[in-house]
PDB file of N, CA and C in Angstrom:
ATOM      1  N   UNK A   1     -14.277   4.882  43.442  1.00  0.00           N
ATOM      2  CA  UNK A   1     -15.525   4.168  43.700  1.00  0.00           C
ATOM      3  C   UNK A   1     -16.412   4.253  42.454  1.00  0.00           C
ATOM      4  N   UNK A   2     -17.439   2.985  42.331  1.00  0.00           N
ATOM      5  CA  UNK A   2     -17.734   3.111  40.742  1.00  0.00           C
ATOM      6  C   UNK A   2     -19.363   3.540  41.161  1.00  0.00           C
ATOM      7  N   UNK A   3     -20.007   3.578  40.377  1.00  0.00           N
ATOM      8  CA  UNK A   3     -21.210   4.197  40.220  1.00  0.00           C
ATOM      9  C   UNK A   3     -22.392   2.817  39.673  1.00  0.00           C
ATOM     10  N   UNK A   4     -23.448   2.456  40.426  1.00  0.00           N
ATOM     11  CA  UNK A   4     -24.531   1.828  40.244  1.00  0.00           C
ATOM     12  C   UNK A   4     -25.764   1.576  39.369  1.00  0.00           C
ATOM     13  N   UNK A   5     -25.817   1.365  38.499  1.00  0.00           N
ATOM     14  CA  UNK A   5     -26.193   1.868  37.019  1.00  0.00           C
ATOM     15  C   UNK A   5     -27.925   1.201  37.747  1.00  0.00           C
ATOM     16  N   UNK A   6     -28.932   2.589  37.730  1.00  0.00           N
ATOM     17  CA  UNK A   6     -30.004   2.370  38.873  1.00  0.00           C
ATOM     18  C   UNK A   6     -31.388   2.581  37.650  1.00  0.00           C
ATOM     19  N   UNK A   7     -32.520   2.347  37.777  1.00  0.00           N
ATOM     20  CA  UNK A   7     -33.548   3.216  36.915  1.00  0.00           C
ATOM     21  C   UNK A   7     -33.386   4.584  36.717  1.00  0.00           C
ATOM     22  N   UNK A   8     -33.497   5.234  37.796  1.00  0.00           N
ATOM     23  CA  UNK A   8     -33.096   6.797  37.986  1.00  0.00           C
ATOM     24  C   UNK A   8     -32.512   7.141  36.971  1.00  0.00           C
ATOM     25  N   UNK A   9     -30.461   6.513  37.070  1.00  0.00           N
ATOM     26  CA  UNK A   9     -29.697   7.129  35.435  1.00  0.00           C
ATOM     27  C   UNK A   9     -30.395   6.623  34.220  1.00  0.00           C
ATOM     28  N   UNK A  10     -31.000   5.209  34.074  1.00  0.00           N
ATOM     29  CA  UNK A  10     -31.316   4.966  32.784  1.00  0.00           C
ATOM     30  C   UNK A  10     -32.406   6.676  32.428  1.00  0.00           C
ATOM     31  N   UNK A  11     -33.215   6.462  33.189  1.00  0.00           N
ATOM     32  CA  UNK A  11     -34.739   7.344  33.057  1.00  0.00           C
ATOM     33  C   UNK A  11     -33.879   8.822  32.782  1.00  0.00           C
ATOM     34  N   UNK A  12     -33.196   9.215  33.500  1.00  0.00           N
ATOM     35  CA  UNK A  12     -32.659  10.586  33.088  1.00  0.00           C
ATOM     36  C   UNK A  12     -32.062  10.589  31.986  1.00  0.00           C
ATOM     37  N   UNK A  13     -31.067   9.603  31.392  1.00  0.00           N
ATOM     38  CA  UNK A  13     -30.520   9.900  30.200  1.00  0.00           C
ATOM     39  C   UNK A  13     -31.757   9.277  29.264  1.00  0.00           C
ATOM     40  N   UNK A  14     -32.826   8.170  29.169  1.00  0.00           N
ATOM     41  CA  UNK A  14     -33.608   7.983  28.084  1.00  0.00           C
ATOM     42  C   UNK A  14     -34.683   8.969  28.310  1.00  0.00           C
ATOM     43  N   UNK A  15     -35.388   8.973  29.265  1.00  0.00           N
ATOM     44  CA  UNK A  15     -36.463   9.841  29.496  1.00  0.00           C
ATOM     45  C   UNK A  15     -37.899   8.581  29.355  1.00  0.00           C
ATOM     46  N   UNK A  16     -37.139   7.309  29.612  1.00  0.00           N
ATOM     47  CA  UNK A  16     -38.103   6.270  29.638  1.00  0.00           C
ATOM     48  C   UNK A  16     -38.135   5.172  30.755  1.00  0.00           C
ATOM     49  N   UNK A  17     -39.479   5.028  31.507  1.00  0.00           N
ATOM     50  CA  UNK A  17     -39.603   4.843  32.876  1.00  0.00           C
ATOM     51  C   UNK A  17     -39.675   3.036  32.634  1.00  0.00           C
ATOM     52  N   UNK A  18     -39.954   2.958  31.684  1.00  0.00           N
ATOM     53  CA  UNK A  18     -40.598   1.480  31.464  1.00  0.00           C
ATOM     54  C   UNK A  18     -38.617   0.731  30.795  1.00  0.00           C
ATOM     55  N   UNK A  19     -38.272   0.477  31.651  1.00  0.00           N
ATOM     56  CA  UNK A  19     -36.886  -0.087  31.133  1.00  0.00           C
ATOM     57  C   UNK A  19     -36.981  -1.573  30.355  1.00  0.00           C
ATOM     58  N   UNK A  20     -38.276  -1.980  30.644  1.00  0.00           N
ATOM     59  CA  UNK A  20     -38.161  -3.840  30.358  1.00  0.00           C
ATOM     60  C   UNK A  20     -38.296  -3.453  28.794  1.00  0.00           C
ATOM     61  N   UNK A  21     -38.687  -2.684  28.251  1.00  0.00           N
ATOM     62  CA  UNK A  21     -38.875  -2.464  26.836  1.00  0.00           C
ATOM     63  C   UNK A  21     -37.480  -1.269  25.840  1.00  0.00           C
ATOM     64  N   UNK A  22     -36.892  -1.262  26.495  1.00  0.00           N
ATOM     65  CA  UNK A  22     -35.785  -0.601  26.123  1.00  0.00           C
ATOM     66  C   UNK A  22     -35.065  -1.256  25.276  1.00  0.00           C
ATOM     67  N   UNK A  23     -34.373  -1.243  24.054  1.00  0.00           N
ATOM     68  CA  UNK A  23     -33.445  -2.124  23.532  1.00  0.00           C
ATOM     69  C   UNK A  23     -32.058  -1.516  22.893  1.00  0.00           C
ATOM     70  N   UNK A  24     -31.946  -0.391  23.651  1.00  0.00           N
ATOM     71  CA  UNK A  24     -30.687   0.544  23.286  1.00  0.00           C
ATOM     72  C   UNK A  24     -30.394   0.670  24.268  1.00  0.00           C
ATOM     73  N   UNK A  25     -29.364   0.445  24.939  1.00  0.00           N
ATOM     74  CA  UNK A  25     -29.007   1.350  25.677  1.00  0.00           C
ATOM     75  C   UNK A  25     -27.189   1.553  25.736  1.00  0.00           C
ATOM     76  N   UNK A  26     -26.772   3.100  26.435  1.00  0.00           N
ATOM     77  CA  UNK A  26     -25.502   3.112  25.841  1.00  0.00           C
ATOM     78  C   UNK A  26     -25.298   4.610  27.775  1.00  0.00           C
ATOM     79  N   UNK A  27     -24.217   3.541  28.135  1.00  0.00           N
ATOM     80  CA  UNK A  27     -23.757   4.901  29.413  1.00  0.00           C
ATOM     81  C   UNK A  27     -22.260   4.360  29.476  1.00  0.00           C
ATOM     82  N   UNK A  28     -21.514   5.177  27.678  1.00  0.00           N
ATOM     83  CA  UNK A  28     -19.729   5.042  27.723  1.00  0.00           C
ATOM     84  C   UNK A  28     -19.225   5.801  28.368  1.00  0.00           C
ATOM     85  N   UNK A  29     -18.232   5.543  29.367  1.00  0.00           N
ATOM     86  CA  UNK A  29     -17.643   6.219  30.154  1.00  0.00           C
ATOM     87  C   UNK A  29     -18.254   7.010  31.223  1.00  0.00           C
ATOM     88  N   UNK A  30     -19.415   6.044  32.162  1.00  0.00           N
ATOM     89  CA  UNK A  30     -19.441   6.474  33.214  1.00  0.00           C
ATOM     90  C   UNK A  30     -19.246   6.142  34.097  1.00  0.00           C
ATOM     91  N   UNK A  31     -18.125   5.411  34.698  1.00  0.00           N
ATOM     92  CA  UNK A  31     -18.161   5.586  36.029  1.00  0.00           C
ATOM     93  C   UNK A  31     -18.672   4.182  36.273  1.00  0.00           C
ATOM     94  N   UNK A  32     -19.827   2.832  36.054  1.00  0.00           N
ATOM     95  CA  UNK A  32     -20.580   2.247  36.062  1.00  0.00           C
ATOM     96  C   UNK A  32     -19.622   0.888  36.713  1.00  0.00           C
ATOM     97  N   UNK A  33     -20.020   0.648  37.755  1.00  0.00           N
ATOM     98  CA  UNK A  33     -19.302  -0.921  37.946  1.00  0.00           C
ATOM     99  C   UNK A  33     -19.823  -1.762  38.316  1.00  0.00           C
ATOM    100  N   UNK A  34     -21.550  -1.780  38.890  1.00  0.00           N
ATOM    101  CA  UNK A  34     -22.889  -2.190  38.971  1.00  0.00           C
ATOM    102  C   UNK A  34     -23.559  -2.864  37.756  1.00  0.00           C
ATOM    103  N   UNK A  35     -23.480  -3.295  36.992  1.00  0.00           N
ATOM    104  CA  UNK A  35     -24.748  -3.262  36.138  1.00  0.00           C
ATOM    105  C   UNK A  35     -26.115  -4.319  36.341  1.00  0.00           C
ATOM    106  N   UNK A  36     -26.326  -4.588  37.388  1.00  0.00           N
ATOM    107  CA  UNK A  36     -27.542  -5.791  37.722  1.00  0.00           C
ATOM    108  C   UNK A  36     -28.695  -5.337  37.077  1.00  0.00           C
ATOM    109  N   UNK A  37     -28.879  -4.349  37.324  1.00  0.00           N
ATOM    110  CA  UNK A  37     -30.138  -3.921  36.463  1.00  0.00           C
ATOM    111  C   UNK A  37     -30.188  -4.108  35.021  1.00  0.00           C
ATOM    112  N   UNK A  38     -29.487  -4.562  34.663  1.00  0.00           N
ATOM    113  CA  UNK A  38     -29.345  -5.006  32.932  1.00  0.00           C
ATOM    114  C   UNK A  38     -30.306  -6.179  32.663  1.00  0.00           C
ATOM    115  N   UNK A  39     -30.443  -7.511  34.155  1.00  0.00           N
ATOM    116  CA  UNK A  39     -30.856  -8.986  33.805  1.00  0.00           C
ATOM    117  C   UNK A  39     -32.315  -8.354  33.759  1.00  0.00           C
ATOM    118  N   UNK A  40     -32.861  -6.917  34.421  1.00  0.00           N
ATOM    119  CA  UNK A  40     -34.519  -6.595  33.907  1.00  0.00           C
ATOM    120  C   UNK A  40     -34.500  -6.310  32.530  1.00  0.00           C
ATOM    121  N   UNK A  41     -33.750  -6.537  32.148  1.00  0.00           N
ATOM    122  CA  UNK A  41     -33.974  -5.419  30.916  1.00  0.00           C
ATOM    123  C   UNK A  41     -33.808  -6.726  29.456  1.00  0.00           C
ATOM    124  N   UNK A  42     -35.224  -7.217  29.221  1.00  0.00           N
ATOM    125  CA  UNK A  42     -34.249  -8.113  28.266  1.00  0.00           C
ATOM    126  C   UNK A  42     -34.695  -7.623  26.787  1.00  0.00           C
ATOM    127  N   UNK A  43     -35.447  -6.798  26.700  1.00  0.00           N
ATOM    128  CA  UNK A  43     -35.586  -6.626  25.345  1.00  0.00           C
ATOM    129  C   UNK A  43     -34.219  -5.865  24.949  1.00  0.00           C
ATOM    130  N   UNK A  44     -33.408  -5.867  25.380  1.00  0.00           N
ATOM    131  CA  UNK A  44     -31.921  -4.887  24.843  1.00  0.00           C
ATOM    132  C   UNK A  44     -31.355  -5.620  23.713  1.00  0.00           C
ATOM    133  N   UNK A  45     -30.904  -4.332  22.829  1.00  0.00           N
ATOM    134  CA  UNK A  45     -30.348  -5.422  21.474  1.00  0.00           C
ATOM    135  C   UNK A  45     -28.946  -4.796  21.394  1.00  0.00           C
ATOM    136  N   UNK A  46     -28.699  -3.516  21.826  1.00  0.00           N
ATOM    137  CA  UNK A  46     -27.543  -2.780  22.122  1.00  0.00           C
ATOM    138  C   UNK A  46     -27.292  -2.424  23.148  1.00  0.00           C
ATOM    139  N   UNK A  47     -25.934  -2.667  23.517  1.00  0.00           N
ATOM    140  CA  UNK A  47     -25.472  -1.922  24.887  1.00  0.00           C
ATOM    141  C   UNK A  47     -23.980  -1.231  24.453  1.00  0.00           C
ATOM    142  N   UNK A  48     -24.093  -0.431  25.051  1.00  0.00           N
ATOM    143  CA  UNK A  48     -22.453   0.047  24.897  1.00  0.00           C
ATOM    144  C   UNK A  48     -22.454   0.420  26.734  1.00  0.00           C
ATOM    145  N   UNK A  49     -21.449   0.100  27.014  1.00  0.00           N
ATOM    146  CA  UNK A  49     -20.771   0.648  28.771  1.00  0.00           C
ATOM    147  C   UNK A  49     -19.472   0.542  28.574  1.00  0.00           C
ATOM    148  N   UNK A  50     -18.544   0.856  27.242  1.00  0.00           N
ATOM    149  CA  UNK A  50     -16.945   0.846  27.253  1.00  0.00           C
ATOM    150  C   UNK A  50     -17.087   1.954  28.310  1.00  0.00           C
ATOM    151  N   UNK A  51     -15.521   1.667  28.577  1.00  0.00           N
ATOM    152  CA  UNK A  51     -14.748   2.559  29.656  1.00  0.00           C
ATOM    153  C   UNK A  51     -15.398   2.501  30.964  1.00  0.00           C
ATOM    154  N   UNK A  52     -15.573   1.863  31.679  1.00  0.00           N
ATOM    155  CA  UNK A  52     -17.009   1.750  32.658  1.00  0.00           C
ATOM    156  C   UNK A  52     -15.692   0.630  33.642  1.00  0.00           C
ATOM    157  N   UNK A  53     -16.507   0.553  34.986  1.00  0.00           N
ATOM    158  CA  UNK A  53     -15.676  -0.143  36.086  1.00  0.00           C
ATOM    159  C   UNK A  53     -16.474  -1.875  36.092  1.00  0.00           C
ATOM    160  N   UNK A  54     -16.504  -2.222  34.697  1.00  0.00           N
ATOM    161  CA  UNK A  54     -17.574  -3.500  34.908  1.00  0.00           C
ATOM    162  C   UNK A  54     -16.234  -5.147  34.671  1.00  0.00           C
ATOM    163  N   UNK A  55     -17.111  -5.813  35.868  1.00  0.00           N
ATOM    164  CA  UNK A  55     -15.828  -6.985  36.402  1.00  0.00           C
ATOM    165  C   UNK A  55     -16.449  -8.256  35.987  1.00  0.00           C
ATOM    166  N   UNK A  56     -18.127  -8.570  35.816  1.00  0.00           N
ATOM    167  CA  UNK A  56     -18.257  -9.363  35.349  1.00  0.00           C
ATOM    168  C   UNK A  56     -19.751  -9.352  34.004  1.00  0.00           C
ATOM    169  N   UNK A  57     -20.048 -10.835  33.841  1.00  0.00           N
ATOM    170  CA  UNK A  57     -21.014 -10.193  32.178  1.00  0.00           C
ATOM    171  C   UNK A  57     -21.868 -11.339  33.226  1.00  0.00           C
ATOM    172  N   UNK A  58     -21.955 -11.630  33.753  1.00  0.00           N
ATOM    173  CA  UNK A  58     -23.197 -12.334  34.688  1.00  0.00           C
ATOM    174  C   UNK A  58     -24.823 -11.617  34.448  1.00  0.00           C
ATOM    175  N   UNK A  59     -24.829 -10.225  34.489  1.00  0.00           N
ATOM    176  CA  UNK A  59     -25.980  -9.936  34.383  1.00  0.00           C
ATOM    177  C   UNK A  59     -26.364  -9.515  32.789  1.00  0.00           C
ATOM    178  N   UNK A  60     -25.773 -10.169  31.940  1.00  0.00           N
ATOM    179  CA  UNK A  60     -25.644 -10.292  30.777  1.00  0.00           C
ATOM    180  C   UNK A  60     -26.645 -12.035  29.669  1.00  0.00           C
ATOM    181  N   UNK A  61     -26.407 -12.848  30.690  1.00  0.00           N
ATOM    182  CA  UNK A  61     -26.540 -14.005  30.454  1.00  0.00           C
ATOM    183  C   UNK A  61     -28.209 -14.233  29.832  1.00  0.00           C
ATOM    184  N   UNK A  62     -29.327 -13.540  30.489  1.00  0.00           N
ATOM    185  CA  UNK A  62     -30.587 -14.102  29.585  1.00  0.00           C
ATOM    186  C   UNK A  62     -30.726 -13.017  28.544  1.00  0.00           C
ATOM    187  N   UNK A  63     -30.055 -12.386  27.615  1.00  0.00           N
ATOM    188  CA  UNK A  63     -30.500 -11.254  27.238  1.00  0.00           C
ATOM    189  C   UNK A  63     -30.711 -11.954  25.307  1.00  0.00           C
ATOM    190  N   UNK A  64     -31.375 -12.131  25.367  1.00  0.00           N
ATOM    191  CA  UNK A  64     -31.926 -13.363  24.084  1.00  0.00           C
ATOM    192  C   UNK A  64     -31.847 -12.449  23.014  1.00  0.00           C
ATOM    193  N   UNK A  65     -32.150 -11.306  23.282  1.00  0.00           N
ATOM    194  CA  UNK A  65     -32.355 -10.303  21.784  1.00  0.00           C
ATOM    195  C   UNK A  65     -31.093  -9.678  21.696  1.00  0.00           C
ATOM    196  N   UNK A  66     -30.224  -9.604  22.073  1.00  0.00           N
ATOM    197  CA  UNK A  66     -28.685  -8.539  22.416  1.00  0.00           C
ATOM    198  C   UNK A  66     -28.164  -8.972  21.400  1.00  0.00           C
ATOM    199  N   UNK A  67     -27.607  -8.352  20.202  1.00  0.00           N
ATOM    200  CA  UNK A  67     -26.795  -8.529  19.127  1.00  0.00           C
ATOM    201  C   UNK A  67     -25.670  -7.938  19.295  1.00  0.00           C
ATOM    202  N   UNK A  68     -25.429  -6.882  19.902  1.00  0.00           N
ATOM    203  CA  UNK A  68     -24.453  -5.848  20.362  1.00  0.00           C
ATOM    204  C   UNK A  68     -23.713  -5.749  21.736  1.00  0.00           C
ATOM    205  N   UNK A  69     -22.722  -5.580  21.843  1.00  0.00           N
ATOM    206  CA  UNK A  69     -22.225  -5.289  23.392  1.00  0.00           C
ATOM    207  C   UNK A  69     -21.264  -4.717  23.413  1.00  0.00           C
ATOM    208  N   UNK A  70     -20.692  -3.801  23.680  1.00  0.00           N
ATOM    209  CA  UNK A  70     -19.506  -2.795  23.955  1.00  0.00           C
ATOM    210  C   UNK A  70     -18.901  -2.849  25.402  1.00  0.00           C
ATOM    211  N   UNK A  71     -17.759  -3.553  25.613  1.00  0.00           N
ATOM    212  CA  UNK A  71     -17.666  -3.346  26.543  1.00  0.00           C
ATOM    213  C   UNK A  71     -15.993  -2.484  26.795  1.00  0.00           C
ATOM    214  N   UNK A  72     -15.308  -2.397  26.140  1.00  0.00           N
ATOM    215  CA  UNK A  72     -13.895  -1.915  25.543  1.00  0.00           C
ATOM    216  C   UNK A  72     -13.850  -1.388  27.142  1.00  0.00           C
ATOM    217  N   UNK A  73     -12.333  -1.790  27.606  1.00  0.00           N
ATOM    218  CA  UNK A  73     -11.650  -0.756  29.008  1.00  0.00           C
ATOM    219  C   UNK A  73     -12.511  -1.026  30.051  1.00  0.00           C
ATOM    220  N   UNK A  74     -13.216  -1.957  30.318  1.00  0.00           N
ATOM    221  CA  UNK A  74     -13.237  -2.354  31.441  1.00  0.00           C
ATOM    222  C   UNK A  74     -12.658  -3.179  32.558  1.00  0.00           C
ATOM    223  N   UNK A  75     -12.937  -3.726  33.159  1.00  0.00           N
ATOM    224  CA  UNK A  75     -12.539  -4.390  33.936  1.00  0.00           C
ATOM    225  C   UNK A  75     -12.756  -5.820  34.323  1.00  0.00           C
ATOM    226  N   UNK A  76     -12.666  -6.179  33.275  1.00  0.00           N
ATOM    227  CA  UNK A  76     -13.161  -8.038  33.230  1.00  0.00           C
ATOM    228  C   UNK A  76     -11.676  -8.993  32.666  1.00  0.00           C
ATOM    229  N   UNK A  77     -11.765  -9.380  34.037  1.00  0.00           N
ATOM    230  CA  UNK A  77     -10.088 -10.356  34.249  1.00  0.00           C
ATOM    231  C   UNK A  77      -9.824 -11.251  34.005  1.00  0.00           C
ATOM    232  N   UNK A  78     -11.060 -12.063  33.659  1.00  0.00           N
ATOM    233  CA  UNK A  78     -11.148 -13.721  33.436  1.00  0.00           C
ATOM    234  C   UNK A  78     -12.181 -13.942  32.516  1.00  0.00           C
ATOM    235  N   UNK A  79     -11.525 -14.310  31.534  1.00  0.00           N
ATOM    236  CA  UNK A  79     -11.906 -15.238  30.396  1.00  0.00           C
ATOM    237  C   UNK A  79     -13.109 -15.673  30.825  1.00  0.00           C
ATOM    238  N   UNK A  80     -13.301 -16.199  31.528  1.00  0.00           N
ATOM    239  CA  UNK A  80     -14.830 -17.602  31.281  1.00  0.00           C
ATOM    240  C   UNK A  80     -15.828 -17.078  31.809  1.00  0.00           C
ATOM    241  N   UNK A  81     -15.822 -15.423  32.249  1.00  0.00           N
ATOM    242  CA  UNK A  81     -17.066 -14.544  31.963  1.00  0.00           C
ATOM    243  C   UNK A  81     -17.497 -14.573  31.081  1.00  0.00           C
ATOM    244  N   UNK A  82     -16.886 -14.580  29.780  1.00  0.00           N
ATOM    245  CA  UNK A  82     -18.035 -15.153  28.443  1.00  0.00           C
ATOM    246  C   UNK A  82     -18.440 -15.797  28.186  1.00  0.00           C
ATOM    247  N   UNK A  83     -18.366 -17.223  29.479  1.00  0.00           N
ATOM    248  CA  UNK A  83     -19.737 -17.928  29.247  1.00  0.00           C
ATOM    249  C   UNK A  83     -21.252 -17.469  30.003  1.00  0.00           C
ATOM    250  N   UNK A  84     -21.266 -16.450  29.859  1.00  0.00           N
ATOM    251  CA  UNK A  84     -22.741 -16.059  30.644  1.00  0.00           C
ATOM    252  C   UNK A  84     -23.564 -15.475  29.234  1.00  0.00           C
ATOM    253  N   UNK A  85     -22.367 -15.473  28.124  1.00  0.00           N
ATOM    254  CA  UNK A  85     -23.035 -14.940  27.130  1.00  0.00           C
ATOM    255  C   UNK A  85     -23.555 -16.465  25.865  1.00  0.00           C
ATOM    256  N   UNK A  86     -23.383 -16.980  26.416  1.00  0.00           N
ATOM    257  CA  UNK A  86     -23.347 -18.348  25.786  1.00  0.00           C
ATOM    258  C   UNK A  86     -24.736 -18.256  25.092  1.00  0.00           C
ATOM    259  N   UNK A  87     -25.796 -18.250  26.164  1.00  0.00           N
ATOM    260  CA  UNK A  87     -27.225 -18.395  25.292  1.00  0.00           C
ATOM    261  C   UNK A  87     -27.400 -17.220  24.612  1.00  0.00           C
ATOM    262  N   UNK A  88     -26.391 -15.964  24.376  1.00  0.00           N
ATOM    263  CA  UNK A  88     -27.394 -14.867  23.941  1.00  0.00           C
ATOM    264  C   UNK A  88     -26.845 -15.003  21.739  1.00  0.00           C
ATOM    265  N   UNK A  89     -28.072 -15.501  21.621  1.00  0.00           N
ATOM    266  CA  UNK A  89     -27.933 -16.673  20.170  1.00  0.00           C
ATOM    267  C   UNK A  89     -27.571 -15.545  19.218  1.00  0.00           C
ATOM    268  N   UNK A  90     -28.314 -14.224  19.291  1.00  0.00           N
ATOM    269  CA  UNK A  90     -28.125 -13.284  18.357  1.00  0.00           C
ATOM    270  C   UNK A  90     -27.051 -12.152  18.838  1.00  0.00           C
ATOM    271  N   UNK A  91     -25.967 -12.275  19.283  1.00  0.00           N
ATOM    272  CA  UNK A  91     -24.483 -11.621  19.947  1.00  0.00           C
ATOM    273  C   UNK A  91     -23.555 -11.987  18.628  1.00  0.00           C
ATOM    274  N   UNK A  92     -23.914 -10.607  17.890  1.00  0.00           N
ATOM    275  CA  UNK A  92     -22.786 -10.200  16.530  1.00  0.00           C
ATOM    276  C   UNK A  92     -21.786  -9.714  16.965  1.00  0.00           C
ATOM    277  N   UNK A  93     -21.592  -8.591  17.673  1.00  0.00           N
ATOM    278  CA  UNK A  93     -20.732  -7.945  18.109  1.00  0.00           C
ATOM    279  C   UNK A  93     -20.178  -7.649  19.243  1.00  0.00           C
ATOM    280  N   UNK A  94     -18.942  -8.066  19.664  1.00  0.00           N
ATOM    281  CA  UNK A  94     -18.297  -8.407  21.068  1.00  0.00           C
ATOM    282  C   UNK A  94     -17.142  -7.482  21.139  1.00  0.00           C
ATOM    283  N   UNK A  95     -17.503  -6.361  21.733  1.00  0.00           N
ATOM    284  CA  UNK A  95     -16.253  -5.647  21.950  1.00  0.00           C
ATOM    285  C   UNK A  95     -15.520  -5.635  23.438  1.00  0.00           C
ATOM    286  N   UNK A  96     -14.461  -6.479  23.719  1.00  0.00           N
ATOM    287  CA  UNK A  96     -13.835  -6.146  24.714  1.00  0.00           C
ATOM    288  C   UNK A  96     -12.454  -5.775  24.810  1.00  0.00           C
ATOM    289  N   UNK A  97     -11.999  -5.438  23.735  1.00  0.00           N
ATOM    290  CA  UNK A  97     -10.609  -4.606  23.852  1.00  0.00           C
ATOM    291  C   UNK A  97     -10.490  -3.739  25.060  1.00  0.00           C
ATOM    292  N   UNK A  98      -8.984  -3.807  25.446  1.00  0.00           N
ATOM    293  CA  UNK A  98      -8.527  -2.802  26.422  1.00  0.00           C
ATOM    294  C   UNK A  98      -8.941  -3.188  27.810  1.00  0.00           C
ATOM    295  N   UNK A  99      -9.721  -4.720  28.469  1.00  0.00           N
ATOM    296  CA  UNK A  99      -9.788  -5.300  29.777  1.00  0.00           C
ATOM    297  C   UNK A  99      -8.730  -6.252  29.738  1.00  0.00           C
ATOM    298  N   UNK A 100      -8.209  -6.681  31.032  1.00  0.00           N
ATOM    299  CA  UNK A 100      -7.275  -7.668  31.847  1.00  0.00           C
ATOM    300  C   UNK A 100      -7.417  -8.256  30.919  1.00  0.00           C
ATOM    301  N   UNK A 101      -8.540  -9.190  29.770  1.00  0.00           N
ATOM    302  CA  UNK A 101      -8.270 -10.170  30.030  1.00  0.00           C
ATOM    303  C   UNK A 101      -7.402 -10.620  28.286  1.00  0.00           C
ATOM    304  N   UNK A 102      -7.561  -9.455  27.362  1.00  0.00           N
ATOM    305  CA  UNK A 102      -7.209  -9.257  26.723  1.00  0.00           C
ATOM    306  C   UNK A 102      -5.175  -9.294  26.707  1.00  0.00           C
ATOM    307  N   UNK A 103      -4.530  -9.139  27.748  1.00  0.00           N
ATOM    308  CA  UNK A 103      -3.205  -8.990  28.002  1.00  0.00           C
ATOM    309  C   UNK A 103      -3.093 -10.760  28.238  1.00  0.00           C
ATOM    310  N   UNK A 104      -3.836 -12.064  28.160  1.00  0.00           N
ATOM    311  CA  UNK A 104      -3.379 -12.939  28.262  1.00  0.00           C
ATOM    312  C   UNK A 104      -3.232 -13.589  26.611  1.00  0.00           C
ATOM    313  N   UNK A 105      -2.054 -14.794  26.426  1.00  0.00           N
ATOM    314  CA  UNK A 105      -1.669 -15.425  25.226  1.00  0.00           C
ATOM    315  C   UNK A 105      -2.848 -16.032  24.688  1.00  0.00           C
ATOM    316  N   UNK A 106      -4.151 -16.723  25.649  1.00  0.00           N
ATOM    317  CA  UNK A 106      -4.615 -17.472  24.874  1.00  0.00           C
ATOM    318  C   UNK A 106      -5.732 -16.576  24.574  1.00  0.00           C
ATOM    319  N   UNK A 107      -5.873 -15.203  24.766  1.00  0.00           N
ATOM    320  CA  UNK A 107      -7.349 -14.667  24.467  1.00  0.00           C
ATOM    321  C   UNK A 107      -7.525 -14.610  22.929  1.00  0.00           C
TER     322      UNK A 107
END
């Protein structure tokens, strides 16, 4: 069973209550297969959640400032989840090695 990525964990691992202003954030290898709480969060410019139980990038889609994304070993099966990343204009870095969707010919 995966784990709900809530204010609570952000606030315990940053020690910052105000999440809409956050633009780092990084929880590799926990457990995480939730991430909704990400679409509050748009000042984010980094994320890392490799190794994490995450299936789709939906709550990914308005994040306008995100240059970064880690998502390596998760769990995203289908390709055309990366169109939720379509508008995010400043997305340098796309890590999804090691998910489903990576084992198909045309990825």
């Amino acid at each position: 069973m995966s784990i709900k990525l809530t204010r609570e964990l952000i606030f315990q691992k940053t020690k910052n209550d105000t999440i809409e202003y956050l633009t780092m954030l990084n929880f590799w290898g926990c457990d995480i297969g939730d991430v909704s709480i990400i679409q509050y969060m748009p000042m984010l410019e980094t994320v890392s959640l490799s190794i994490n139980k995450i299936k789709t990038l939906r709550f990914f889609e308005g994040l306008s400032h995100l240059s970064e994304l880690h998502l390596r070993e998760n769990d995203i099966c289908d390709l055309k989840q990366v169109n939720y990343l379509i508008n995010c204009d400043k997305l340098r870095i796309l890590s999804l090695s090691g998910n489903p969707i990576c084992e198909f010919s045309y990825y």
